[in-house]
N, C-alpha and C. Protein backbone atom coordinates (compact mmCIF):
# COMPACT_ATOMS: atom_id res chain seq x y z
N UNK A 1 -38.31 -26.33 5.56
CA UNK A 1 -39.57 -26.80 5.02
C UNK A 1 -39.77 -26.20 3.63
N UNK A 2 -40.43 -27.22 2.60
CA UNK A 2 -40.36 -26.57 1.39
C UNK A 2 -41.88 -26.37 1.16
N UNK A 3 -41.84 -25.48 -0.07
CA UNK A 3 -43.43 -24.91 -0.61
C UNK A 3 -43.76 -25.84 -1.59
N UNK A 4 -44.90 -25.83 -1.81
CA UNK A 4 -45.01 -26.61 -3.11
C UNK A 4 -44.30 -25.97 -4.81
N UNK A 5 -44.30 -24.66 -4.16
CA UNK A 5 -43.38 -24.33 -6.23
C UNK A 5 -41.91 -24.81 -5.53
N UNK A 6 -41.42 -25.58 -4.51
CA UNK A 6 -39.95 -26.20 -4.64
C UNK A 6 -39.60 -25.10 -3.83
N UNK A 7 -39.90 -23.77 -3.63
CA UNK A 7 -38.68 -22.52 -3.27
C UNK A 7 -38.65 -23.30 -1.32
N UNK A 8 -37.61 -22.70 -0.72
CA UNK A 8 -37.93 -23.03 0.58
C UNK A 8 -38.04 -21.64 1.19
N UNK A 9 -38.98 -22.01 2.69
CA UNK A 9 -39.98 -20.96 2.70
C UNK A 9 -39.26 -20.20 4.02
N UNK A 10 -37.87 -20.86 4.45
CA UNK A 10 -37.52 -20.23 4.95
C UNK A 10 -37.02 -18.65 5.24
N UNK A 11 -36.81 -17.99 5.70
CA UNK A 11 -36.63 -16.17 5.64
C UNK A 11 -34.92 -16.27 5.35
N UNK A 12 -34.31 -15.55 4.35
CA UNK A 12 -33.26 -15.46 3.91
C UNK A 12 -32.52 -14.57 5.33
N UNK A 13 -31.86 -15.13 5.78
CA UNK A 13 -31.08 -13.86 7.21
C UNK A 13 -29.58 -13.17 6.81
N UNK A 14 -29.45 -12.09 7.29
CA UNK A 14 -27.85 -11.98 6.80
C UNK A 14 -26.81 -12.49 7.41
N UNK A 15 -27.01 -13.78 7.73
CA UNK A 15 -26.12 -14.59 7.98
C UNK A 15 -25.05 -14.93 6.77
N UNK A 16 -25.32 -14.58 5.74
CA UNK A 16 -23.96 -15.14 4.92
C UNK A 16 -22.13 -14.28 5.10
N UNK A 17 -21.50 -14.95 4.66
CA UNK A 17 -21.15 -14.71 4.84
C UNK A 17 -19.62 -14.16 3.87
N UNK A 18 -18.88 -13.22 4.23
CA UNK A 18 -18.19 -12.43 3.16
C UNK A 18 -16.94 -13.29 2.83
N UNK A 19 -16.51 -12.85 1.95
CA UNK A 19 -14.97 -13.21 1.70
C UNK A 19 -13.81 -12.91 2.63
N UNK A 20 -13.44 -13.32 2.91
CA UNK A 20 -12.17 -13.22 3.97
C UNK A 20 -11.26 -12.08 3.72
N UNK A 21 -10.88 -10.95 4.08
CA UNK A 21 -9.97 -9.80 3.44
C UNK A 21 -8.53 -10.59 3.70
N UNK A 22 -7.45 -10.41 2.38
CA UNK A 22 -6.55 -11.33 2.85
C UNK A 22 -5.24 -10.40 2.01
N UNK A 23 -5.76 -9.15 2.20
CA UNK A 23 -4.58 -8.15 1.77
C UNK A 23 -4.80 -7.37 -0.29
N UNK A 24 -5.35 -8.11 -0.43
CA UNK A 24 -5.93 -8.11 -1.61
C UNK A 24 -7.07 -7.50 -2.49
N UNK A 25 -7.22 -6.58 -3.19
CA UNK A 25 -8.70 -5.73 -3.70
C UNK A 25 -9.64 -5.60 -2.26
N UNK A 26 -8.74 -4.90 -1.78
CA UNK A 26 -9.41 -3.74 -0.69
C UNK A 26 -10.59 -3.30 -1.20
N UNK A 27 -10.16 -2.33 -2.01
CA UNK A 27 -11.54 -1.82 -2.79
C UNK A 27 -13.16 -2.18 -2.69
N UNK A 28 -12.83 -3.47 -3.69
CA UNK A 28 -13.90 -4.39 -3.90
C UNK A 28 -14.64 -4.93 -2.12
N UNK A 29 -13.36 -5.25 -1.08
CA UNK A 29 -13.67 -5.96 -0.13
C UNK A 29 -14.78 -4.99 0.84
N UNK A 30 -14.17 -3.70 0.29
CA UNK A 30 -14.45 -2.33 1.63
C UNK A 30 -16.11 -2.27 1.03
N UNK A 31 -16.29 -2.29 -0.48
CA UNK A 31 -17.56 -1.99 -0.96
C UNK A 31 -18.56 -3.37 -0.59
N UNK A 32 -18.17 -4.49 -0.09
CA UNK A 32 -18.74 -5.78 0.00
C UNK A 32 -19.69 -5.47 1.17
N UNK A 33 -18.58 -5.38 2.26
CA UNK A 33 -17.77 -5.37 3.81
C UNK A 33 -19.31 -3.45 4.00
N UNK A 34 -19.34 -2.41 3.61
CA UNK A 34 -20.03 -1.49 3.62
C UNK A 34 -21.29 -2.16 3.23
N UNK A 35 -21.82 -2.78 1.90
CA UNK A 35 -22.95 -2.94 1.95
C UNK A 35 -23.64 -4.44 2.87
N UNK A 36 -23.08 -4.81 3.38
CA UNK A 36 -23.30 -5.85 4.17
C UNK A 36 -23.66 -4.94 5.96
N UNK A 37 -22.61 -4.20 5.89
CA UNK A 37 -22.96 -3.55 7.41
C UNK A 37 -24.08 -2.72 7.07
N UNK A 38 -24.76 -1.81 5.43
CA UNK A 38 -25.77 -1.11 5.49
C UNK A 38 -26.92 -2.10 5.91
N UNK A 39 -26.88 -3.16 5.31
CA UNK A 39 -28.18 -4.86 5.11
C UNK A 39 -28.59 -4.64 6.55
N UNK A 40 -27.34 -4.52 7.46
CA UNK A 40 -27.48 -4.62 8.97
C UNK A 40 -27.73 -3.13 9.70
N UNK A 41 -28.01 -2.45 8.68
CA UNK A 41 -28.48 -0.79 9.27
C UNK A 41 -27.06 -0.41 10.69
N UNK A 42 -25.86 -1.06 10.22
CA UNK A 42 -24.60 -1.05 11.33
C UNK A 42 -23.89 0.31 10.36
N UNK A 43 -24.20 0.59 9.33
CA UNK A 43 -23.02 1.51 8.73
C UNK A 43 -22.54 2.51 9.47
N UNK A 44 -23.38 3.27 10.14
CA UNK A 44 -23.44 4.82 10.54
C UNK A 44 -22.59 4.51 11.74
N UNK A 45 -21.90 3.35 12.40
CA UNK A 45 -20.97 3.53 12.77
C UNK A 45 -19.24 3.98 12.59
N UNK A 46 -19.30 3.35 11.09
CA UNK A 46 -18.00 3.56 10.12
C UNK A 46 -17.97 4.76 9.83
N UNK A 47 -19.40 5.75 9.74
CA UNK A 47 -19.46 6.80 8.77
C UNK A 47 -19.63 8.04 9.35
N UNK A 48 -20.03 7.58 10.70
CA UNK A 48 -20.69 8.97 11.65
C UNK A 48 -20.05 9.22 12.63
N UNK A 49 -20.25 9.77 13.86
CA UNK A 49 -19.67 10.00 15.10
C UNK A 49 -20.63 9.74 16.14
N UNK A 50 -20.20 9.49 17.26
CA UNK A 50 -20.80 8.78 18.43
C UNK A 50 -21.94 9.81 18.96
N UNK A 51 -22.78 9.81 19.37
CA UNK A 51 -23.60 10.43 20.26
C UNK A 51 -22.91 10.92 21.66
N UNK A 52 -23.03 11.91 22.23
CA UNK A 52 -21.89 12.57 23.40
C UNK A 52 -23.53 13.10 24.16
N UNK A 53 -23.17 12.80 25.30
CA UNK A 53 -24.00 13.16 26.60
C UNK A 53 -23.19 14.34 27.49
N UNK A 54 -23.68 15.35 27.07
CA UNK A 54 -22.85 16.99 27.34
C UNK A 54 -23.95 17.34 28.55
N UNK A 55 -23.28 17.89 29.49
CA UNK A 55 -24.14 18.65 30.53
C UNK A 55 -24.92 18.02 31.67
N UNK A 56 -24.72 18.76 32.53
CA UNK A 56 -25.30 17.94 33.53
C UNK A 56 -26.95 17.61 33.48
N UNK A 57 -27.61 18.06 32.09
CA UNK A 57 -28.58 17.90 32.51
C UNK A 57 -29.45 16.61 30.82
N UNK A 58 -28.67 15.46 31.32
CA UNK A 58 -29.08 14.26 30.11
C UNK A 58 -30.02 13.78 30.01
N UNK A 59 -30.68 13.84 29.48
CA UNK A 59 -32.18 13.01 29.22
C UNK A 59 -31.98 11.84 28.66
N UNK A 60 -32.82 10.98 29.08
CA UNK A 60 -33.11 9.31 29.01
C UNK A 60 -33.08 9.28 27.55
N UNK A 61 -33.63 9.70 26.78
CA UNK A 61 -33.89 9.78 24.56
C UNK A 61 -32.05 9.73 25.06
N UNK A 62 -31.34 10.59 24.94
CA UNK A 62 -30.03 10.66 25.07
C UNK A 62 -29.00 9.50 25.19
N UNK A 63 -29.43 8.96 26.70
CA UNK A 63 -28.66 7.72 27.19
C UNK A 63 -28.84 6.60 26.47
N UNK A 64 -30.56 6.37 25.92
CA UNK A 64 -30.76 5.11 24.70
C UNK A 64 -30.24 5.53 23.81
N UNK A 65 -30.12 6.76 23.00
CA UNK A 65 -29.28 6.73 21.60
C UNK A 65 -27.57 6.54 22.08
N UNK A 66 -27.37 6.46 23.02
CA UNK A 66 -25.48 6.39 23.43
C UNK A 66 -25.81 4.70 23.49
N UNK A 67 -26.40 4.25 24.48
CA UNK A 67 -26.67 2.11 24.50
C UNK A 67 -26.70 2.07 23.15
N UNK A 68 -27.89 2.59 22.75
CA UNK A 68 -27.88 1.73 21.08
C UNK A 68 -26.72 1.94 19.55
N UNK A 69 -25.91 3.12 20.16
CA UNK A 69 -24.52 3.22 19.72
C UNK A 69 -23.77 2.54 20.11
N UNK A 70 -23.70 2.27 21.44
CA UNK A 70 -22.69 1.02 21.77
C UNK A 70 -22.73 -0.42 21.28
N UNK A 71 -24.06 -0.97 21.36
CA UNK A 71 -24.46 -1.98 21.00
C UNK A 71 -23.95 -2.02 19.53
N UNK A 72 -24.51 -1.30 18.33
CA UNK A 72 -24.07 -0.99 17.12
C UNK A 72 -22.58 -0.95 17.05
N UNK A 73 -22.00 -0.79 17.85
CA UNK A 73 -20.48 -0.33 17.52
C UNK A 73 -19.71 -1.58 17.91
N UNK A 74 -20.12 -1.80 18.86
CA UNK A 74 -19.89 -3.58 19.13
C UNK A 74 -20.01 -4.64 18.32
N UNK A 75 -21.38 -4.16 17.45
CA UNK A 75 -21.44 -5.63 16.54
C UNK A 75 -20.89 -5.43 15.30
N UNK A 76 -20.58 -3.96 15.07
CA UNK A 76 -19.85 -3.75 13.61
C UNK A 76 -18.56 -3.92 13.52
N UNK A 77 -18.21 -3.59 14.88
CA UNK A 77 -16.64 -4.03 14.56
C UNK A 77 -16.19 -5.36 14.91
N UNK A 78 -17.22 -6.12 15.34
CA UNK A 78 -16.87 -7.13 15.20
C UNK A 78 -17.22 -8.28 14.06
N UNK A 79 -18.17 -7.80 13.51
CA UNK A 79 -18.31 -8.12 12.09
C UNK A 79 -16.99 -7.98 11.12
N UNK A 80 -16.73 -6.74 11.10
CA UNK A 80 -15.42 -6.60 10.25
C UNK A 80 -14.32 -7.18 10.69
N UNK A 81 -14.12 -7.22 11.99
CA UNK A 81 -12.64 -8.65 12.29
C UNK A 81 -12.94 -9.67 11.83
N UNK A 82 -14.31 -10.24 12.07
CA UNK A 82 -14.39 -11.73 11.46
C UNK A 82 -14.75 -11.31 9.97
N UNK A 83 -14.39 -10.80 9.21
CA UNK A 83 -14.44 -10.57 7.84
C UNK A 83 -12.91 -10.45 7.33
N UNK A 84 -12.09 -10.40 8.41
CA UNK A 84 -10.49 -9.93 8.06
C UNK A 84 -10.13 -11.52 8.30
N UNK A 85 -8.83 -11.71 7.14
CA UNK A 85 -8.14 -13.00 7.17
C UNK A 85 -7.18 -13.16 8.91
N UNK A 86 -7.11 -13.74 9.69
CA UNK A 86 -6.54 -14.60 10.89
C UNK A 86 -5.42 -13.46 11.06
N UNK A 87 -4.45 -13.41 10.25
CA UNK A 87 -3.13 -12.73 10.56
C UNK A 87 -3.45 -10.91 10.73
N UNK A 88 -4.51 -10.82 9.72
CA UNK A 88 -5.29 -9.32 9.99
C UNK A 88 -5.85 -9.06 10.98
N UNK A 89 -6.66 -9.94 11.73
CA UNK A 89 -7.45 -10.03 12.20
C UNK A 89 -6.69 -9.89 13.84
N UNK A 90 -5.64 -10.67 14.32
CA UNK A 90 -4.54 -10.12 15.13
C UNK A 90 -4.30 -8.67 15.07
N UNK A 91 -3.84 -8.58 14.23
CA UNK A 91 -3.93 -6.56 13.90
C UNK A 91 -4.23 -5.63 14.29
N UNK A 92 -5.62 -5.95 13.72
CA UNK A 92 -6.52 -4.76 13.80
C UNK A 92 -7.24 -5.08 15.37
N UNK A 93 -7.25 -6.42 15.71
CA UNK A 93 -8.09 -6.49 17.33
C UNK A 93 -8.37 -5.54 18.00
N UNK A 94 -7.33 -4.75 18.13
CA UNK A 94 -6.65 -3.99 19.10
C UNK A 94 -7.60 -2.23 19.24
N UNK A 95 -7.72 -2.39 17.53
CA UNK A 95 -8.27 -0.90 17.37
C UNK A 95 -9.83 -1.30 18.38
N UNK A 96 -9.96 0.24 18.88
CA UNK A 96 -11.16 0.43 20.19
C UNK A 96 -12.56 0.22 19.63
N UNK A 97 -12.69 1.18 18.37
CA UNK A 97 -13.98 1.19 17.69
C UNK A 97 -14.07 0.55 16.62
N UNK A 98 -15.15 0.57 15.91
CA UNK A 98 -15.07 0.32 14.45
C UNK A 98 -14.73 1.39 13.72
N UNK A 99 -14.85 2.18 14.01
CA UNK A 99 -14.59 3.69 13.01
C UNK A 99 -13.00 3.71 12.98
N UNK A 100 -12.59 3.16 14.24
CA UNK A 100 -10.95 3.36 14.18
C UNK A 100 -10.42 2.19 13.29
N UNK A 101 -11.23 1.15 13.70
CA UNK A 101 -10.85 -0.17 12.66
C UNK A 101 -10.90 0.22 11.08
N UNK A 102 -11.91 0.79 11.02
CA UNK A 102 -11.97 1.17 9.24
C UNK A 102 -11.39 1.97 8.83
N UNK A 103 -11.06 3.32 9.33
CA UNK A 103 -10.31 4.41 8.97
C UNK A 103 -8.79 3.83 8.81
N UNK A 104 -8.49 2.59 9.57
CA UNK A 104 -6.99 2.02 9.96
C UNK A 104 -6.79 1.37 8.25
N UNK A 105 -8.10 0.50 8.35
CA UNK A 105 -7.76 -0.57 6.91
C UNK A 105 -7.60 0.46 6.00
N UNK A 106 -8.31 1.51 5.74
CA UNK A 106 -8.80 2.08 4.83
C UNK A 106 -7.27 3.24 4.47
N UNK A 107 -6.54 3.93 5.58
CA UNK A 107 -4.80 4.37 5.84
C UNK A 107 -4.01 3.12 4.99
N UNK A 108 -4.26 2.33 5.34
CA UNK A 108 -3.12 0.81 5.24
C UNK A 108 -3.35 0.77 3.80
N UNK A 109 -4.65 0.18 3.19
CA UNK A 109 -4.95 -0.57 1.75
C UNK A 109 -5.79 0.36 0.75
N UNK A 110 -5.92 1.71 0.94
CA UNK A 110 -6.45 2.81 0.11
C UNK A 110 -5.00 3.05 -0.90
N UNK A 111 -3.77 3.23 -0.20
CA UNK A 111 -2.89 3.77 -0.61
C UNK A 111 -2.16 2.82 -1.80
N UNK A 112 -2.51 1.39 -1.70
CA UNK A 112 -2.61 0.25 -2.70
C UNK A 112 -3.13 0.35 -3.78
N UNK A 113 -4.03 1.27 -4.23
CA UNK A 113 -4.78 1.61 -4.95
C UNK A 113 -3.87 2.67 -6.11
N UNK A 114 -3.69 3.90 -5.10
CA UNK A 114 -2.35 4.74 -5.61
C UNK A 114 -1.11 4.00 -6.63
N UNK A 115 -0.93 3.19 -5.88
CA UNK A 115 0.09 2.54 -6.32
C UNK A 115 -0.24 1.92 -7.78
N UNK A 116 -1.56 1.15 -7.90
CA UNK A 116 -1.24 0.07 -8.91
C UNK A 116 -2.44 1.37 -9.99
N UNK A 117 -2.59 2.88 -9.77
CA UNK A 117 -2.65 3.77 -11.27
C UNK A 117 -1.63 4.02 -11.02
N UNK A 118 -0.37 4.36 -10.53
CA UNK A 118 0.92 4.76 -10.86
C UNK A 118 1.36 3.33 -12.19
N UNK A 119 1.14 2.41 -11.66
CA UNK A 119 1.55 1.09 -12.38
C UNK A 119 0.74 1.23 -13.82
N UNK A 120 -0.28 1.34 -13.92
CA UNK A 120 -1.27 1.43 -15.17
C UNK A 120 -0.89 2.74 -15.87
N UNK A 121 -0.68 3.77 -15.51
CA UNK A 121 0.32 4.71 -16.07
C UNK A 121 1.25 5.04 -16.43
N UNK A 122 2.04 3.78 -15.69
CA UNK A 122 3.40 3.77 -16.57
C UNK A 122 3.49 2.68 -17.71
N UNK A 123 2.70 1.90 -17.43
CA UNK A 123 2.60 0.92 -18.99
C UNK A 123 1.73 1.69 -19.70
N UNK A 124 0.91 2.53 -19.87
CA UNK A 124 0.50 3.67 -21.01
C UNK A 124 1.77 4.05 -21.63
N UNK A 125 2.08 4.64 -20.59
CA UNK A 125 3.41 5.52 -21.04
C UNK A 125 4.16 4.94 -21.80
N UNK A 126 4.47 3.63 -21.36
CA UNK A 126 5.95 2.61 -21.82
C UNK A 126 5.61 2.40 -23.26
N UNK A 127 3.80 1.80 -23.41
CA UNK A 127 3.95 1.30 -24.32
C UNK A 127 3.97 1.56 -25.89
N UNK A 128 4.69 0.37 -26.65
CA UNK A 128 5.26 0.77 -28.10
C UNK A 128 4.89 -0.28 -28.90
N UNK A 129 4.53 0.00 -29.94
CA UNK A 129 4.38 -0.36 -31.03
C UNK A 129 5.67 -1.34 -31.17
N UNK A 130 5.37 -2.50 -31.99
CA UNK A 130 6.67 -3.46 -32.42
C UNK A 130 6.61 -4.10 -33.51
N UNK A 131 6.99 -4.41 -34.59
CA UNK A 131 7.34 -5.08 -35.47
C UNK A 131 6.90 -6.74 -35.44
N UNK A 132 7.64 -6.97 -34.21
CA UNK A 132 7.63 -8.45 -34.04
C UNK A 132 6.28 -8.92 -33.54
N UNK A 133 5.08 -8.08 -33.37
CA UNK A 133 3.87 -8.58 -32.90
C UNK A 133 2.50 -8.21 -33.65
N UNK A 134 1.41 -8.34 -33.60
CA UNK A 134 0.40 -8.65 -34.40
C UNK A 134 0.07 -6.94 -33.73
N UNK A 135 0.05 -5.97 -35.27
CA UNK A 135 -1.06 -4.83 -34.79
C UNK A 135 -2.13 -4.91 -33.90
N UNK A 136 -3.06 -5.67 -34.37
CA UNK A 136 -4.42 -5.95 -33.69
C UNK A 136 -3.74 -6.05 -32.23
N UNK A 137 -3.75 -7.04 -32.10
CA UNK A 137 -3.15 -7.41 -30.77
C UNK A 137 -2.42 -6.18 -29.89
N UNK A 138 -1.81 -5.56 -30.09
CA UNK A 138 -1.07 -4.52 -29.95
C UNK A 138 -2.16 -3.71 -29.24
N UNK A 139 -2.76 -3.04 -30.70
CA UNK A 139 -3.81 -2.10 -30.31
C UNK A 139 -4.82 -2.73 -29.21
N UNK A 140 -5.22 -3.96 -29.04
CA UNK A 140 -6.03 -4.37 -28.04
C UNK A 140 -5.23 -4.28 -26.64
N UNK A 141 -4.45 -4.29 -26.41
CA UNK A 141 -3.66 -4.35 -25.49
C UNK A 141 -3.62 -2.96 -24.50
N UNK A 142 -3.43 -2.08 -25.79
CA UNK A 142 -3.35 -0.11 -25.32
C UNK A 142 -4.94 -0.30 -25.12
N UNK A 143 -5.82 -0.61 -25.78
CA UNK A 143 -7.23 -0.32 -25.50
C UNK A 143 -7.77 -0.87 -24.20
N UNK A 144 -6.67 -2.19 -23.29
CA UNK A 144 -7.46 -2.90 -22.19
C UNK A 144 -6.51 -1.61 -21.30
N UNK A 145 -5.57 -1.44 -21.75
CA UNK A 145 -4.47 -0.53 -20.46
C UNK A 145 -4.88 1.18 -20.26
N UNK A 146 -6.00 1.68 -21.40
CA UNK A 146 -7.25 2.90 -20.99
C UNK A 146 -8.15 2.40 -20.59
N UNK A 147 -8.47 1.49 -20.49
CA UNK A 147 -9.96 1.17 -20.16
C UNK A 147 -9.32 0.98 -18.69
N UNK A 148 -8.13 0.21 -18.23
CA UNK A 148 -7.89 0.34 -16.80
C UNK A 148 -7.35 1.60 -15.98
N UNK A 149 -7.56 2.25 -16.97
CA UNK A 149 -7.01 3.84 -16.53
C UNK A 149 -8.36 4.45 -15.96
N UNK A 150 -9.01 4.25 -17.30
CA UNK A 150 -10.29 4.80 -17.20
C UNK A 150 -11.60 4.22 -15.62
N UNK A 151 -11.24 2.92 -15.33
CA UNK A 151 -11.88 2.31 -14.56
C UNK A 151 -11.40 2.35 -13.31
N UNK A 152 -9.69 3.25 -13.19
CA UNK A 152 -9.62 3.47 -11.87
C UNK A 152 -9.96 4.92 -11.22
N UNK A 153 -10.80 5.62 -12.56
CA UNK A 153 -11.36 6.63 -12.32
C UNK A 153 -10.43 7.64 -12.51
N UNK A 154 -9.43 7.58 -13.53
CA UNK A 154 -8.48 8.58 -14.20
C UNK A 154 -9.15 8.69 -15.74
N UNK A 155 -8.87 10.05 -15.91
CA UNK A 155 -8.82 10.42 -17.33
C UNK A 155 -7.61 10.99 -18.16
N UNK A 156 -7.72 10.46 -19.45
CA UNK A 156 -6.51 11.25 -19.97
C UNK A 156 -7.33 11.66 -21.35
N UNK A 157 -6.03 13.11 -20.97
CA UNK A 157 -6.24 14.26 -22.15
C UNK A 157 -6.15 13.65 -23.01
N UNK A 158 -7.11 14.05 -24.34
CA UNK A 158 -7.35 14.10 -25.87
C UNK A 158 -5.95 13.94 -26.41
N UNK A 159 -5.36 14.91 -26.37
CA UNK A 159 -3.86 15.91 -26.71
C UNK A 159 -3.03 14.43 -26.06
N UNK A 160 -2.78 14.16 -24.96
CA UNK A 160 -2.11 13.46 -24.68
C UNK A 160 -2.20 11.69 -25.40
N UNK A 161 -3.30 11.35 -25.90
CA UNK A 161 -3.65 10.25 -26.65
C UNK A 161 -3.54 10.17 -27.96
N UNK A 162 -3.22 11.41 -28.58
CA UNK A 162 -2.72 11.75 -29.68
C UNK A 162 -1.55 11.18 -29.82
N UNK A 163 -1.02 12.43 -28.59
CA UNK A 163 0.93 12.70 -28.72
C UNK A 163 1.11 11.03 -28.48
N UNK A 164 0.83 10.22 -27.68
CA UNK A 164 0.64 8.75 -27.56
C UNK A 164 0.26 8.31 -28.88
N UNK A 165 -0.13 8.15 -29.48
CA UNK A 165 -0.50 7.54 -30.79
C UNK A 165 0.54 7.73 -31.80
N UNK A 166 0.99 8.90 -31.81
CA UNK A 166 1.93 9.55 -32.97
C UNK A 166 3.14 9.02 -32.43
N UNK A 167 3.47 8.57 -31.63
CA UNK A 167 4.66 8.23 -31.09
C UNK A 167 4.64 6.68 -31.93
N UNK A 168 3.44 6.36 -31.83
CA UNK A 168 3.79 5.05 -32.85
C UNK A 168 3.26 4.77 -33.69
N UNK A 169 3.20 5.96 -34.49
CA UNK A 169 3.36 6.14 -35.81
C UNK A 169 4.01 5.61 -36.85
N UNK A 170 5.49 5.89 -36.58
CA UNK A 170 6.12 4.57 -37.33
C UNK A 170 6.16 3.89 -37.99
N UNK A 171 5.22 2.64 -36.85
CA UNK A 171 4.69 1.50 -37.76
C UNK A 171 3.48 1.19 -38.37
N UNK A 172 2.72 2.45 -38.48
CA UNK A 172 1.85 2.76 -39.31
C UNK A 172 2.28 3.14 -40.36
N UNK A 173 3.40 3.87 -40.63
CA UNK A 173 4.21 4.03 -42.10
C UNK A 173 4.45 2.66 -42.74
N UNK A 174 5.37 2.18 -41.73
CA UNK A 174 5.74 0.39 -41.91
C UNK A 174 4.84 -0.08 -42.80
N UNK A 175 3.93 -0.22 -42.28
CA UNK A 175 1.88 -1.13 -42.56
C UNK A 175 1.80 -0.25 -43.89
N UNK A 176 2.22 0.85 -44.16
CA UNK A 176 1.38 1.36 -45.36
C UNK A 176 2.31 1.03 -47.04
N UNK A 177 3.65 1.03 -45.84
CA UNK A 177 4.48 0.87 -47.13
C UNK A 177 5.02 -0.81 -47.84
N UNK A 178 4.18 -1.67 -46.53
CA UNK A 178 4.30 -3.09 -47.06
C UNK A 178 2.81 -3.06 -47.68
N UNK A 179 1.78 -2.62 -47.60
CA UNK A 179 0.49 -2.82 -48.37
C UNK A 179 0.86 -2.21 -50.17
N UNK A 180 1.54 -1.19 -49.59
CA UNK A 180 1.73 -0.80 -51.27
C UNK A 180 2.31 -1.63 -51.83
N UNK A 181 3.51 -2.36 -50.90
CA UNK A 181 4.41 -3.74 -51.79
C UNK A 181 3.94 -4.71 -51.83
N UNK A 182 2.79 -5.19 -51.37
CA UNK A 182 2.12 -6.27 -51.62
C UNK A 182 1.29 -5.75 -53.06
N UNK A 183 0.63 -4.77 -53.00
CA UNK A 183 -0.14 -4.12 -54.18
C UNK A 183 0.40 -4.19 -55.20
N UNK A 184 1.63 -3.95 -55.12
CA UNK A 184 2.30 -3.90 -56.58
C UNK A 184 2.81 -5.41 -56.72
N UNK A 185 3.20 -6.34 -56.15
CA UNK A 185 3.73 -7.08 -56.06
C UNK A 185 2.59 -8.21 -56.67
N UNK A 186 1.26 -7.75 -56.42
CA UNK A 186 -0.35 -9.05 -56.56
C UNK A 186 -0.19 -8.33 -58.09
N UNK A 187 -0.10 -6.97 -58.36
CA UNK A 187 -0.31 -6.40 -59.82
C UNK A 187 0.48 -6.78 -60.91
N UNK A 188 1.88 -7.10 -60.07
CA UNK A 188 3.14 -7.72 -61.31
C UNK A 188 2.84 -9.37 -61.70
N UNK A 189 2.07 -9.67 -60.36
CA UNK A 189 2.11 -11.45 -60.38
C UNK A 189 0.71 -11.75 -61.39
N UNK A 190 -0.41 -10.76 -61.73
CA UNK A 190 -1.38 -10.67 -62.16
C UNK A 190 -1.56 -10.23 -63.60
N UNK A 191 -0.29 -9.37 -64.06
CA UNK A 191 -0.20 -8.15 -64.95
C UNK A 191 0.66 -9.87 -66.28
């Protein structure tokens, strides 16, 4: 049913629904996949530990906070299977809790992460200055490959961005000593 300003007046529910995890920016999926289970006040299953009924002598407050852990633990982990792509989703079934389910993805596709700053660190490293390509360009290139350094939450030393710079140096000599030959060259054509 609609309002008269057009909006509809229905109550927004968290029924929507996430992107499918399909092996791919974990990261992004885990931060989606977390604030979707907070929306649902389900997090503190992923994050906490179960309530334990010790001693023979349990009080009822006790037994409802263990139900309403179960209940919670039930619907979170099953939220996150149906958030995992079909072939994942086989997988992980199996794990008991949700805490075991997440700690599992999180073993498996954290370590993906590792991998691709090893990768962004070695094209820092690699890269060189060339002749055959446009400075600008160049330099934009080293400037997107810190900024992905920087955005996977690495820093690099001062000293080390130097010794990196001076390494391609070079063709900053190159650049200085064709400007002078153009200089003299506009001065002879002018003179």
């Amino acid at each position: 049913m609609e309002q008269a300003s057009g909006v509809n007046s229905e109550k927004s529910s968290h029924t929507e629904k996430l992107e499918k995890f399909k092996e791919g920016a974990y990261k992004r999926w885990q931060h989606k996949m977390l604030f979707y289970l907070t929306t649902l006040n389900l997090e503190h299953t992923v994050t906490g530990d179960a309530p334990k009924a010790e001693g023979d002598d349990i009080l009822v407050e006790k037994l409802s906070a263990i139900d309403a852990w179960k209940h919670s633990e039930y619907l979170c982990k099953n939220y996150i299977l149906n958030a995992l792509d079909d072939t994942l989703y086989d997988v992980y079934a199996v794990c008991k809790t949700a805490k075991e389910l997440w700690e599992s993805l999180e073993r498996k596709y954290k370590t993906e992460g590792l991998g691709s700053k090893k990768f962004v660190v070695a094209k820092f490293l690699d890269s060189k200055m060339v002749d055959s390509k446009v400075v600008v360009t160049q330099v934009e290139d080293l400037h997107k490959i810190i900024h992905d350094i920087i955005a996977k939450g690495m820093k690099i030393n001062d000293n080390f961005k130097l010794q990196q710079s001076l390494k391609n140096c070079h063709l900053v000599g190159k650049i200085s000593n064709a400007i002078s030959n153009i200089r003299e060259s506009v001065s002879e054509i002018l003179a």
